[in-house]
Protein backbone atom coordinates (compact mmCIF):
# COMPACT_ATOMS: atom_id res chain seq x y z
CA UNK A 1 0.00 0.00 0.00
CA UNK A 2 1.70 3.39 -1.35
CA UNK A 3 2.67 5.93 1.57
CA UNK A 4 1.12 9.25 1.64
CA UNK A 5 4.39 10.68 0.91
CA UNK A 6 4.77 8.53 -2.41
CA UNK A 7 1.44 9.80 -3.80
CA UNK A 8 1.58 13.39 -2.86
CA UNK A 9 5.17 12.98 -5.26
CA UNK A 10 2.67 11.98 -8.06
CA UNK A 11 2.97 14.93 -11.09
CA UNK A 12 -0.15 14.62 -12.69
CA UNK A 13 -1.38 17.23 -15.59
CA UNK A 14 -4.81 17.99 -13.68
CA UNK A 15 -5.11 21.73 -11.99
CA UNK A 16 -4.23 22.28 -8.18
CA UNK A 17 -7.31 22.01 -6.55
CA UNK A 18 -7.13 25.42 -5.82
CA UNK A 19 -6.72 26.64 -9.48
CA UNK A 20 -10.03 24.67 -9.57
CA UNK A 21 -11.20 26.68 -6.67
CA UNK A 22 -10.38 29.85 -8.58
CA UNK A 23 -11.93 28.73 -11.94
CA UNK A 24 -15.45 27.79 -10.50
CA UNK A 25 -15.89 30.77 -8.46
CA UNK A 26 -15.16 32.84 -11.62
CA UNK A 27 -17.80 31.12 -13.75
CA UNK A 28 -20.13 31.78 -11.11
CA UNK A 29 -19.31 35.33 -10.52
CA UNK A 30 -19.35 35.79 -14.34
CA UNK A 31 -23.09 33.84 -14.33
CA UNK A 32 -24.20 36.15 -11.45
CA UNK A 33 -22.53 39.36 -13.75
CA UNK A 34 -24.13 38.11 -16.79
CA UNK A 35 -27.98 37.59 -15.39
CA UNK A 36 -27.64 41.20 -14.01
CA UNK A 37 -26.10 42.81 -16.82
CA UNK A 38 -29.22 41.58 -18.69
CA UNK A 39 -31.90 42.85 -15.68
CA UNK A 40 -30.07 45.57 -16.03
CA UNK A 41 -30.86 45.71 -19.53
CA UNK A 42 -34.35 44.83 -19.47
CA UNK A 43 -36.13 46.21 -16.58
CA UNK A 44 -36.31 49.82 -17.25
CA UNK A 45 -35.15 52.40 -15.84
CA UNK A 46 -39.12 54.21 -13.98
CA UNK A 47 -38.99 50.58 -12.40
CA UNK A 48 -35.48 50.55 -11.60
CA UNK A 49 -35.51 54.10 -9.85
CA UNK A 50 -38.98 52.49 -7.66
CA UNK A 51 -37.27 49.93 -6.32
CA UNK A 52 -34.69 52.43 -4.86
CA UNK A 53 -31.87 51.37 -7.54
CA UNK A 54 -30.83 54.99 -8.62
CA UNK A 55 -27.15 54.79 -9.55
CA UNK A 56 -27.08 52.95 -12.32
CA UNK A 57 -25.36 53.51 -15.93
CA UNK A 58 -26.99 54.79 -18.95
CA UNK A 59 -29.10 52.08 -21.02
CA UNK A 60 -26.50 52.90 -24.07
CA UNK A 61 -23.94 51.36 -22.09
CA UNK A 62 -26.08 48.23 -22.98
CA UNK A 63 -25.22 48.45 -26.49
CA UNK A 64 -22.03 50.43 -26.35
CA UNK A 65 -20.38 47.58 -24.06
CA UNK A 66 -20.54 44.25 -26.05
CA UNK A 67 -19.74 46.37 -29.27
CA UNK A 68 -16.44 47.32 -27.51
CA UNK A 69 -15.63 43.49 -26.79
CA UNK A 70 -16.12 42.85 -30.31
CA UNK A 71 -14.02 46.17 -31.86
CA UNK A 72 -11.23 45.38 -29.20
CA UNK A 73 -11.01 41.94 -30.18
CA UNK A 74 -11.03 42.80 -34.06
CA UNK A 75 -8.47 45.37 -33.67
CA UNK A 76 -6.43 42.75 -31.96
CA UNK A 77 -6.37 40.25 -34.68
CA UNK A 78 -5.84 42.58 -37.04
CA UNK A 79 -3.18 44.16 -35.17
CA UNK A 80 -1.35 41.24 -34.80
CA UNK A 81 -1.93 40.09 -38.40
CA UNK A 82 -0.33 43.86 -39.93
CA UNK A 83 2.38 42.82 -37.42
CA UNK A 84 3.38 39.81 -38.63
CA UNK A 85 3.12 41.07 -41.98
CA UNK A 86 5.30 43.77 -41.05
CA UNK A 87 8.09 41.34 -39.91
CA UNK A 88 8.08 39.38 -42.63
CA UNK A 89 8.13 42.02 -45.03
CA UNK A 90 4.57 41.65 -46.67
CA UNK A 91 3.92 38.80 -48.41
CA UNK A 92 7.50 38.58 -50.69
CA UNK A 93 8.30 36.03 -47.69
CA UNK A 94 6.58 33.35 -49.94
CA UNK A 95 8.42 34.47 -53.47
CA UNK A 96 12.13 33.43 -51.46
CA UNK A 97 12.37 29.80 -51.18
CA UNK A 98 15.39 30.47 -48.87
CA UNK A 99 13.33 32.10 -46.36
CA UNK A 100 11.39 29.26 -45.90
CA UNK A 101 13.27 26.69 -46.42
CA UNK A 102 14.20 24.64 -42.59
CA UNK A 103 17.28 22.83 -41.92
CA UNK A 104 14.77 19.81 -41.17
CA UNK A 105 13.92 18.97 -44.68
CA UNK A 106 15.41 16.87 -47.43
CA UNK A 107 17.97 18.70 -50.32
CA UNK A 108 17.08 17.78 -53.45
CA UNK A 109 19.40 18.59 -56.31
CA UNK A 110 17.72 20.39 -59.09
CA UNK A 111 17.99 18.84 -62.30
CA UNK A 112 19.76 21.69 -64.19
CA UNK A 113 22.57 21.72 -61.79
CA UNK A 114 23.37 18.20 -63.30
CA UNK A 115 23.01 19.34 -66.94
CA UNK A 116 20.43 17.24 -67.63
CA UNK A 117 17.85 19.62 -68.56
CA UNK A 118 14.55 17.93 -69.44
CA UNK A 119 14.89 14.35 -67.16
CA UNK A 120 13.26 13.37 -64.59
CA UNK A 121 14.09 12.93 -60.63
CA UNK A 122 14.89 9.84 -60.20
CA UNK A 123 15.13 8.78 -63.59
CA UNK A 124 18.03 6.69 -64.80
């Protein structure tokens, strides 16, 4: 029968409990957020200021805030994809074989380096 010490030395890929911990009390939090982001959204705002709920944002923050998620996420791609297109100097990086050529792959000889113009590779 193992020892406690010999299965606490176990490395297994699963989470540390409390990284679990962490990660269900976010997606609750974010459920709670989400169900009153969308009362919030709903109920308007006569009904809202009866019930003694005053200070609350403006109803175009409704709109205003999941079109910012999606603009800030666009921009990033795109950001990231002028980047990389920067870096590589447009798209000339696929006109150079050299530049993508790896050190992983196999050489093979052209055939006009051995004079033999018109055969085949492999060919005898």
């Amino acid at each position: 029968m193992p020892t406690r010490e010999s299965v606490e030395d176990i490395h297994t890929p699963n989470p540390l409990p409390a990284r679990g911990i962490y990660g269900f009390s976010l997606y609750i939090s974010s459920f709670c957020f989400l169900i009153l982001y969308t009362l919030w959204a709903v109920i308007p705002s006569p009904l809202l200021n009866r019930l003694g709920i005053s200070y609350v944002p403006a109803k175009y923050w409704v709109i205003l805030i999941p079109l910012l998620i999606v603009v800030f996420i666009t921009s990033f791609v795109l950001s990231i994809f002028v980047l990389n297109i920067y870096r590589f100097r447009g798209y000339r990086i696929f006109e150079e074989v050299e530049t993508i050529a790896n050190d992983f792959g196999e050489h093979i000889p052209s055939t006009e380096s051995k004079g033999a113009r018109g055969a085949r590779v492999g060919a005898t």
